[in-house]
Protein backbone atom coordinates (compact mmCIF):
# COMPACT_ATOMS: atom_id res chain seq x y z
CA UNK A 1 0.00 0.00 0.00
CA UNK A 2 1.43 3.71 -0.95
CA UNK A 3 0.65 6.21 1.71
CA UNK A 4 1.97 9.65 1.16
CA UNK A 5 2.32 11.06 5.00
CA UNK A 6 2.22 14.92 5.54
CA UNK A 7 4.03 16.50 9.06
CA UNK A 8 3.47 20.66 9.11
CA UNK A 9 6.31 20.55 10.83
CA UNK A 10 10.18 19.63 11.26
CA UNK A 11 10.54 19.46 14.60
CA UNK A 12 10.37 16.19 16.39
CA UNK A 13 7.92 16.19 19.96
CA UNK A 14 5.93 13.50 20.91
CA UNK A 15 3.47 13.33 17.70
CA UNK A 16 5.81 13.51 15.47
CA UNK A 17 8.11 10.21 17.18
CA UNK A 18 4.81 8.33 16.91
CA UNK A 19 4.51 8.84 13.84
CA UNK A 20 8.13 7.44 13.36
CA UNK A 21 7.45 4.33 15.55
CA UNK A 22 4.24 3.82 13.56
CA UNK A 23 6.36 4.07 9.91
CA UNK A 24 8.40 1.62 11.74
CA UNK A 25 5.58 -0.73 13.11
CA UNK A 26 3.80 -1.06 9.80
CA UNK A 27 6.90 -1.96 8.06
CA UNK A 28 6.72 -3.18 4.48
CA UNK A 29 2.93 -3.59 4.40
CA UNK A 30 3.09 0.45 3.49
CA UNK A 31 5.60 1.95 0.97
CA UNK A 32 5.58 5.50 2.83
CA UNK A 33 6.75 9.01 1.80
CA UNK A 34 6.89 11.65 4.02
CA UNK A 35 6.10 14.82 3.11
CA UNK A 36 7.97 17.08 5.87
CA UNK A 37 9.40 20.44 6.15
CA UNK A 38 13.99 20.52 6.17
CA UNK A 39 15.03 20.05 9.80
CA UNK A 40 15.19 17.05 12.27
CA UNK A 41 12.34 15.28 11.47
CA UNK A 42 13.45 14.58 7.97
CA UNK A 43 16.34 13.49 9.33
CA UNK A 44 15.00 11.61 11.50
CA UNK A 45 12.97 9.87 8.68
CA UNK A 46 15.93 9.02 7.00
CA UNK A 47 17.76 7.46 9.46
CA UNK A 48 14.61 5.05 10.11
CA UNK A 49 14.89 4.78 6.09
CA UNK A 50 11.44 6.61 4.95
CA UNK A 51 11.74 8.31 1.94
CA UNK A 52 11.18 12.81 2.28
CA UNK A 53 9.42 14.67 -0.18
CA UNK A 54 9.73 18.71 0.67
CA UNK A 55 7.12 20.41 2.28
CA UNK A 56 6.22 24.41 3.18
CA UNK A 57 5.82 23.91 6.97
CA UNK A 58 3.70 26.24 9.26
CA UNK A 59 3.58 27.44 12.95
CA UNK A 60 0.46 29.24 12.67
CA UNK A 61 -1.85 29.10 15.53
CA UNK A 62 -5.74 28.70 14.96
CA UNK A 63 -6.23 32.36 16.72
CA UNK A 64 -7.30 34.86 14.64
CA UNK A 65 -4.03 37.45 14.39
CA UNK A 66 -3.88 40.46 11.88
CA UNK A 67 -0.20 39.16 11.01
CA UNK A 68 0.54 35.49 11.74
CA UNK A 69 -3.19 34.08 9.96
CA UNK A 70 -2.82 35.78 6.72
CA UNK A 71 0.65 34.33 7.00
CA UNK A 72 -0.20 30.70 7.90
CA UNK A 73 -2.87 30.93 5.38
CA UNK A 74 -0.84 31.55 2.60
CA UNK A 75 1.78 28.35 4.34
CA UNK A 76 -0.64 26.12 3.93
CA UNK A 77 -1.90 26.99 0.57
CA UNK A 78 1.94 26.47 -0.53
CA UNK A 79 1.77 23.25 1.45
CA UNK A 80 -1.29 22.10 -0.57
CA UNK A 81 0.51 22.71 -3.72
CA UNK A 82 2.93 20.78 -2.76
CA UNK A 83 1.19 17.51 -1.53
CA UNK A 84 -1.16 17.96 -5.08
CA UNK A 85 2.81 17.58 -6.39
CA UNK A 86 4.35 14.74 -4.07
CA UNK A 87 0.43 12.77 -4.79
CA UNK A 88 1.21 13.27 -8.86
CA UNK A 89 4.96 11.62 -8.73
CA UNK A 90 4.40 9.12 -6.12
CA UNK A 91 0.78 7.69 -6.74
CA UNK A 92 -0.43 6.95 -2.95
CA UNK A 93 -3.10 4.99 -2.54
CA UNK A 94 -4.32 7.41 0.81
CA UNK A 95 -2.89 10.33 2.26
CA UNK A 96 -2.19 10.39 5.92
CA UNK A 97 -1.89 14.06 7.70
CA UNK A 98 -0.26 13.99 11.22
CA UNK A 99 -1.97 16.61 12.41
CA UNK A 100 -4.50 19.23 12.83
CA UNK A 101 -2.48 21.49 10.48
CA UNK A 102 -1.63 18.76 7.90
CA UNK A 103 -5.10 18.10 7.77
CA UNK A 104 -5.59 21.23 6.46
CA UNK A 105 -3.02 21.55 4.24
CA UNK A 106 -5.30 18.21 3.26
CA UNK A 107 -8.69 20.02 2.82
CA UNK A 108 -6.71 22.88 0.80
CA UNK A 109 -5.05 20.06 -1.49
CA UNK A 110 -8.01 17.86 -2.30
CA UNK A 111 -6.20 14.98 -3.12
CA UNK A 112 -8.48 12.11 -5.00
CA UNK A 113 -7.10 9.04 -2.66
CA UNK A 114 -8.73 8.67 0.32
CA UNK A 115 -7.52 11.06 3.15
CA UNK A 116 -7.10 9.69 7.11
CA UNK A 117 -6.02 12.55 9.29
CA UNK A 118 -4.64 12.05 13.04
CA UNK A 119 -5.96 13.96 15.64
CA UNK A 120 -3.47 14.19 18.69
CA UNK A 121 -4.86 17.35 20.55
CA UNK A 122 -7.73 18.69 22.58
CA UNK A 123 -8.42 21.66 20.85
CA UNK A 124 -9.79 24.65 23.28
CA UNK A 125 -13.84 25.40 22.15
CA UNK A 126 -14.10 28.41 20.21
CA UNK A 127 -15.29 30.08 16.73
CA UNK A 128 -11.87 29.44 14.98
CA UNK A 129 -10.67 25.67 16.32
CA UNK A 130 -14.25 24.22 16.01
CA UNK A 131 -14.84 25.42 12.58
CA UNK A 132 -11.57 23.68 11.62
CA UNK A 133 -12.64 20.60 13.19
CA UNK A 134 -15.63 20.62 10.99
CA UNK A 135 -13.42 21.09 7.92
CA UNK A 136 -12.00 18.19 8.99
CA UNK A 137 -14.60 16.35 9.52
CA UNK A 138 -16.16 16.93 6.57
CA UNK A 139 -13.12 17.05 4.13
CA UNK A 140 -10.86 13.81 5.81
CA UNK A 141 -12.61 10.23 5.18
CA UNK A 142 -11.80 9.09 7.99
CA UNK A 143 -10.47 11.12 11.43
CA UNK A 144 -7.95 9.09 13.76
CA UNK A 145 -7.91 9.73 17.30
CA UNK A 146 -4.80 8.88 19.63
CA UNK A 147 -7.38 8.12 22.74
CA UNK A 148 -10.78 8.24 23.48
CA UNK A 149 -10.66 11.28 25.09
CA UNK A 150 -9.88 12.56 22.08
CA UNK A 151 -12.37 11.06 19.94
CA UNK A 152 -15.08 12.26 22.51
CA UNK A 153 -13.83 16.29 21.83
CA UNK A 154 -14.04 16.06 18.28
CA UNK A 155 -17.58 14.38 18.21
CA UNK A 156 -18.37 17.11 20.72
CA UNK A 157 -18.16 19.74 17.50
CA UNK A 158 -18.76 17.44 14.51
CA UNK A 159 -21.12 14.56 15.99
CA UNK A 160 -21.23 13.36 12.18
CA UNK A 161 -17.42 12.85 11.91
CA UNK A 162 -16.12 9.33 10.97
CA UNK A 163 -13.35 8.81 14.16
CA UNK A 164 -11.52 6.29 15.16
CA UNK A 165 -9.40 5.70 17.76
CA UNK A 166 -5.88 3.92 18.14
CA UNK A 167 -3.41 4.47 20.95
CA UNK A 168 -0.06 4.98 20.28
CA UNK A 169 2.33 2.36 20.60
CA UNK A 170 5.47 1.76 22.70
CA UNK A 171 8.51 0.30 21.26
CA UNK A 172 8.97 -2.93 24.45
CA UNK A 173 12.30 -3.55 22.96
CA UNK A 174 13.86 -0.03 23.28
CA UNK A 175 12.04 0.63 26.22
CA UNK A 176 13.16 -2.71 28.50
CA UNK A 177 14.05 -2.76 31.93
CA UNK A 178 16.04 -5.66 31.51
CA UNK A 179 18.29 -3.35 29.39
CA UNK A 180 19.96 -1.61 32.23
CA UNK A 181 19.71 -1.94 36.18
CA UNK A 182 18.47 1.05 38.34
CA UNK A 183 21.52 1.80 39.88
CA UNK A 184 23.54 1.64 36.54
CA UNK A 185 21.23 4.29 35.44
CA UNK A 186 21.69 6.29 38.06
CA UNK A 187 25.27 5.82 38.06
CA UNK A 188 25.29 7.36 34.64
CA UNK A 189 23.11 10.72 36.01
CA UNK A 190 25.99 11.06 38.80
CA UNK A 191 27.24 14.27 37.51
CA UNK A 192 23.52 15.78 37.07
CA UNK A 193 21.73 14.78 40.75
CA UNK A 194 23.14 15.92 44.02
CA UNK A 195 22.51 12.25 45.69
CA UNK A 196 21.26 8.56 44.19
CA UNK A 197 19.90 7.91 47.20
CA UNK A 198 17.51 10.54 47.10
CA UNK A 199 13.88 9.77 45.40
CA UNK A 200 14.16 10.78 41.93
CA UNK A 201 10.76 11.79 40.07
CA UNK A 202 11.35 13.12 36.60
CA UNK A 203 8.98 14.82 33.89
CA UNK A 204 9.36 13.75 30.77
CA UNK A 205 7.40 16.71 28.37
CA UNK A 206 7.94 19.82 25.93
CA UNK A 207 8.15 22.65 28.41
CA UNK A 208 5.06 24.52 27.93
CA UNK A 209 2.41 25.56 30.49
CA UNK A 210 -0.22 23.38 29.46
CA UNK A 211 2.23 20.46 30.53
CA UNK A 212 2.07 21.54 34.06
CA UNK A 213 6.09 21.69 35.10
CA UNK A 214 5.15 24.42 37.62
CA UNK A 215 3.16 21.41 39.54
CA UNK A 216 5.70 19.43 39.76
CA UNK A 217 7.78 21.88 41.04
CA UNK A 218 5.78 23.30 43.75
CA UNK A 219 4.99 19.51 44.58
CA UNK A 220 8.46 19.33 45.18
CA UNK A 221 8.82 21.65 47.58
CA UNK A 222 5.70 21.18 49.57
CA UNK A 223 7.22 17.93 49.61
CA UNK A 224 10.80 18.83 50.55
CA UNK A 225 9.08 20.90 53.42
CA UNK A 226 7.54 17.50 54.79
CA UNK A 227 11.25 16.45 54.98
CA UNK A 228 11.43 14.27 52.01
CA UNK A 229 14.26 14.81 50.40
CA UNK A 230 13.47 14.22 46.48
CA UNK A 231 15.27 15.44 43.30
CA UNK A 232 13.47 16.27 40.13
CA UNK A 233 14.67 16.08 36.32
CA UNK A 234 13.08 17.86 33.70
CA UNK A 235 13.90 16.27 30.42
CA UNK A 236 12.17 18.54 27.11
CA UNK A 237 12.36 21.87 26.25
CA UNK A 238 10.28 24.29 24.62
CA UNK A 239 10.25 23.12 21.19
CA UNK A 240 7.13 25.77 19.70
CA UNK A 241 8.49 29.19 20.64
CA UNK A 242 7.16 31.12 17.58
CA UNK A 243 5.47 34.08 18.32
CA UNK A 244 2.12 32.65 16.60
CA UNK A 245 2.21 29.80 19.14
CA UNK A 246 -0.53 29.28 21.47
CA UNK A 247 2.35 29.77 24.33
CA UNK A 248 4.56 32.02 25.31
CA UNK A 249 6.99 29.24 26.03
CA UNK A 250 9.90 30.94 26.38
CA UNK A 251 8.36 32.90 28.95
CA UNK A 252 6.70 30.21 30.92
CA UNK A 253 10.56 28.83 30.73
CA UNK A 254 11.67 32.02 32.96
CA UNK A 255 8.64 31.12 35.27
CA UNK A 256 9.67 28.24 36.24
CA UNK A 257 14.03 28.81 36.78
CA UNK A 258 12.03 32.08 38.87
CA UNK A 259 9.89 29.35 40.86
CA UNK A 260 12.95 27.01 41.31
CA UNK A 261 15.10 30.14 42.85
CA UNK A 262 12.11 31.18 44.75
CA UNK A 263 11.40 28.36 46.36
CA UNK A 264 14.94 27.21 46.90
CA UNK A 265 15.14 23.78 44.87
CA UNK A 266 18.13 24.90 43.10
CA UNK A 267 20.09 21.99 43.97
CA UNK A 268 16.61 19.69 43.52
CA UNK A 269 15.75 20.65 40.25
CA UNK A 270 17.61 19.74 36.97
CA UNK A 271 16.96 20.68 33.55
CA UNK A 272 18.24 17.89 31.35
CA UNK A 273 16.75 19.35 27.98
CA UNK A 274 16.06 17.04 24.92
CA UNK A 275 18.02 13.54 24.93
CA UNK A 276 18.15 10.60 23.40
CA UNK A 277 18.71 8.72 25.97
CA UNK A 278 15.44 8.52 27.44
CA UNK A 279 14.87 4.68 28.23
CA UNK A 280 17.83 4.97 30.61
CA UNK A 281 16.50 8.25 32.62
CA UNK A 282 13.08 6.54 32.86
CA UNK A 283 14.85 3.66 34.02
CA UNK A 284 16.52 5.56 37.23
CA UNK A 285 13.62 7.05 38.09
CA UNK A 286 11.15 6.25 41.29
CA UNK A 287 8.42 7.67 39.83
CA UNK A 288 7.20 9.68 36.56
CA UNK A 289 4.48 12.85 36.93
CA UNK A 290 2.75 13.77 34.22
CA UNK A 291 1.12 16.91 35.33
CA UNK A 292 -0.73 18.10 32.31
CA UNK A 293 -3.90 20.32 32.52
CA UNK A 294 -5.24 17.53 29.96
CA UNK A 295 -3.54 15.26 27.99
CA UNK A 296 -4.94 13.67 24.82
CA UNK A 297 -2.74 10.48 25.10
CA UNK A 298 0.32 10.75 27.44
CA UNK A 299 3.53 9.16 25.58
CA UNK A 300 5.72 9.57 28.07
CA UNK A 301 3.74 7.37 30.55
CA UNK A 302 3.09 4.50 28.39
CA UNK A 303 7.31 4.72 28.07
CA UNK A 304 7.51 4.95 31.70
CA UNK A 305 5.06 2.05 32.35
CA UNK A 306 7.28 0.02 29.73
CA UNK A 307 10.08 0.76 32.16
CA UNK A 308 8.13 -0.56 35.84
CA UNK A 309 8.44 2.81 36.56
CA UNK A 310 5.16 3.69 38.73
CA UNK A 311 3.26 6.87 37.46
CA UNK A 312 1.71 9.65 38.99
CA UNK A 313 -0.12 11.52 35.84
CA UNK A 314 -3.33 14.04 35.30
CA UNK A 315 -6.60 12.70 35.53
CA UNK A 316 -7.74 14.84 32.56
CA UNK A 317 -7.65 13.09 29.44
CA UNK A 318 -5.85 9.56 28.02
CA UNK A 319 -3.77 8.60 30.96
CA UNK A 320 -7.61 7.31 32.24
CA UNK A 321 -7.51 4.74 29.57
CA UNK A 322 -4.02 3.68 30.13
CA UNK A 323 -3.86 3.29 33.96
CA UNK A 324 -6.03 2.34 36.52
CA UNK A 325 -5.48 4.15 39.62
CA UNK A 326 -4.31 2.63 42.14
CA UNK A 327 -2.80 -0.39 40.08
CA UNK A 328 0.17 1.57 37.80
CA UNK A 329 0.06 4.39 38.97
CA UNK A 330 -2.10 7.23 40.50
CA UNK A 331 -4.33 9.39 38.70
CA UNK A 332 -4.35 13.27 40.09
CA UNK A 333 -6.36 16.60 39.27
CA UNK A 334 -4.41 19.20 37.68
CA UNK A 335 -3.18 22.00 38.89
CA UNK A 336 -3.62 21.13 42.66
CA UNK A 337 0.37 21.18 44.13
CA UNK A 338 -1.13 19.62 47.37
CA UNK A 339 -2.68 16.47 46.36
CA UNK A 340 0.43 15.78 43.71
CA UNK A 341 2.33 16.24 46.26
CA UNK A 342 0.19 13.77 48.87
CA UNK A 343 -0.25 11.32 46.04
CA UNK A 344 4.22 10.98 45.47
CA UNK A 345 4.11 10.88 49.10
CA UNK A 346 1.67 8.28 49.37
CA UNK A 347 3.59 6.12 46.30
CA UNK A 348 7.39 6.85 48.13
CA UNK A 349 6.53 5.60 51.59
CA UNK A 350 4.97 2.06 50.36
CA UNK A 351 8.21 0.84 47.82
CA UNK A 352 6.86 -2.32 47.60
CA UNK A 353 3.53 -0.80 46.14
CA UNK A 354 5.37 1.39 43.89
CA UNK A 355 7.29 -1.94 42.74
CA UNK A 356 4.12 -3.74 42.31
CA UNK A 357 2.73 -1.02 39.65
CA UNK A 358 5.40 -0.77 38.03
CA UNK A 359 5.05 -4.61 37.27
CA UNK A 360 1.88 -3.62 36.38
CA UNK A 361 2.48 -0.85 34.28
CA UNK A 362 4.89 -3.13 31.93
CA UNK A 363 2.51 -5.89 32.19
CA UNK A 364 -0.11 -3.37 30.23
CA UNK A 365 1.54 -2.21 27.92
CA UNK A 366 2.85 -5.14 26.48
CA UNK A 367 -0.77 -6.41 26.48
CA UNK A 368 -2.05 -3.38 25.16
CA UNK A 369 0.08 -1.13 23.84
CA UNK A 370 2.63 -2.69 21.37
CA UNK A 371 3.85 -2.02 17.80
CA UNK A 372 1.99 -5.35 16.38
CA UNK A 373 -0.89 -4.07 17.77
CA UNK A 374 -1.47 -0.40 16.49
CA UNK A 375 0.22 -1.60 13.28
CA UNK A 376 -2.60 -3.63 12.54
CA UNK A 377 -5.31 -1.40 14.70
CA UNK A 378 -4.10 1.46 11.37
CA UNK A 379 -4.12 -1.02 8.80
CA UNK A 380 -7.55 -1.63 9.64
CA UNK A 381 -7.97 1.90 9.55
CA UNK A 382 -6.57 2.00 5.94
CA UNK A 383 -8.84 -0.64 4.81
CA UNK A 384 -11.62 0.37 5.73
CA UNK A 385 -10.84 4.09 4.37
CA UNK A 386 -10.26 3.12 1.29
CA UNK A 387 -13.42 1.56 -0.26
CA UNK A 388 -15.49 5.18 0.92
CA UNK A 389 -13.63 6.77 -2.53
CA UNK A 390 -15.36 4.66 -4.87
CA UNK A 391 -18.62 4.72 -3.07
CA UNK A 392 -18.35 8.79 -2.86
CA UNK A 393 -16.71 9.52 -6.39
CA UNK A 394 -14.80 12.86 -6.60
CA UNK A 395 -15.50 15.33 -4.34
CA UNK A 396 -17.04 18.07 -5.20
């Protein structure tokens, strides 16, 4: 099957690795292209040896703006040229778009192959976002959904929309415990924490507000005031710092060094940026947060539950369909310092409970959440895409 895929982006954050590990799951039941913007993700692409077709990528936000819409407007028209360009020289069979954005650059393009687009974000209700879901929804043939949760919000503005939903996928062999012992992973943070014999909780997230860093934080110290002694790593940075993002990221960067100085976790507190070497950090750590004000999926916990590294994530959104609470992990409200900070408390003084859900956590995801599984979860999706061409003819 040829399946042109279209990023609106080059840089590489959680949707666009899933795409990567999905390109890799499906393996040679798709001949993909990837349609992609210069910068990391095509070279990312290539190493994991999918063919790149240029693409005119776009930051622009779906808020009305004087300067940055007429601008992103115009991006995406180029885009659409493009992908009408990339469809004539490769013949694909269906067009997948990666994202809210790509789908556009979909709707704009028109392509006569069937058209799945993947939905990865909650999009805040207003005029703007929920008249581009229903361009979606009524240009796309089918919409893909990376939870439930999401799924639900896009039915919420387009009850009509054909959506359906498969989780992202871990990859069990990258992401093995058996890999590396604890303390060899924390051997190999020695120069970054003050003391391995401290708890170690760890976020794992582009820094941007919505991701809720500042909880963690001020977890830390309410917790550090209790007289437990934890460190925290922050591993991401702010990847969307464009002044047409929905976040001032950069910003909400300053915040939080100003909340670390503030409330003296200096020495508690380290910034590890983006790395590679993310199996191993998960690996060292007692216990992942996820503090998100809602999160559509949650990658990062499905990686830390592949780990036996117990969780502590937001209760808003996918992490509800990935964890039980109280078996992998604990499920918390957003936004509330206190009861993040009760619920690591409650997880650090019972170790052999935090043990156990780790075993559970890897348990579930390799019953749940593998590459064979979403590989043929999308096929399906493909499949079943495809015949809705014929039936529709061209559209108009």
């Amino acid at each position: 099957m040829k399946v042109l895929y279209v990023s609106h982006t080059a840089v590489v954050s959680g949707a666009e690795r899933s795409l990567i590990d999905l390109l890799d799951a499906l393996g040679p039941s798709v001949e993909p292209l990837l349609a992609t913007p210069d910068g990391p993700l095509q070279e990312l692409a290539r190493e994991h040896r999918v063919a790149t077709t240029p693409l005119t990528g776009t930051a622009g936000s779906l808020r009305l703006h004087p300067l940055h819409t007429p601008r992103a407007l115009v991006e995406l028209a180029l885009a659409a040229r493009e992908v009408r360009r990339a469809l004539a020289r490769c013949d694909a069979q269906l067009v997948h778009a990666n994202s809210i954005r790509a789908g556009l650059v979909l709707a704009l393009a028109r392509p006569r192959a069937p058209t799945v687009v993947h939905v990865r974000d909650c999009l805040p209700r207003g005029a703007v976002s929920d008249a581009t879901l229903r361009v979606l929804a009524a240009t796309a043939t089918t919409l893909v959904a990376n939870s439930r949760y999401t799924a639900e919000s896009l039915l919420a503005v387009a009850p009509r929309a054909r959506v359906e939903v498969v989780h992202n996928a871990v990859d069990l062999a990258r992401f093995d415990p058996s890999q590396i012992g604890r303390e060899e992973a924390r051997a190999r943070l020695s120069g970054v924490i003050g003391d391995s014999r401290r708890p170690l909780l760890g976020v794992v997230a582009q820094v941007t507000p919505w991701k809720g860093q500042a909880t963690a934080i001020e977890a830390l110290a309410l917790l550090r005031a209790r007289g437990v002694e934890a460190e925290l790593l922050l591993v991401g940075s702010a990847k969307f710092v464009a002044a047409s993002t929905r976040f001032a990221n950069k910003d909400y960067v300053a915040r939080l060094r100003a909340l670390v100085a503030s409330s003296g976790l200096q020495d508690r507190v380290h910034w590890l940026g983006e790395r590679e070497d993310v199996p191993e950090i998960l690996r060292a750590l007692d216990m992942l947060l996820l503090p998100s004000w809602e999160e559509p999926f949650g990658r990062a916990v499905v990686e830390a539950m592949a780990m036996s590294v117990p969780v502590v994530v937001t209760a808003v959104g996918g992490p509800r369909e990935i964890i039980e609470d109280g078996r992998e992990g604990r499920l918390v409200a957003p936004r509330d310092a206190a009861a993040w900070a009760a619920a690591i408390g409650a997880v650090l003084d019972m170790p052999q409970r935090g043990a156990a859900m780790g075993r559970a956590g890897r348990d579930r995801v390799e019953r749940d959440f593998s590459f064979e599984r979403q590989a043929r979860a999308m096929i399906a999706v493909y499949r079943r895409a495809m015949p809705d061409l014929a039936k529709a003819g061209d559209r108009p």
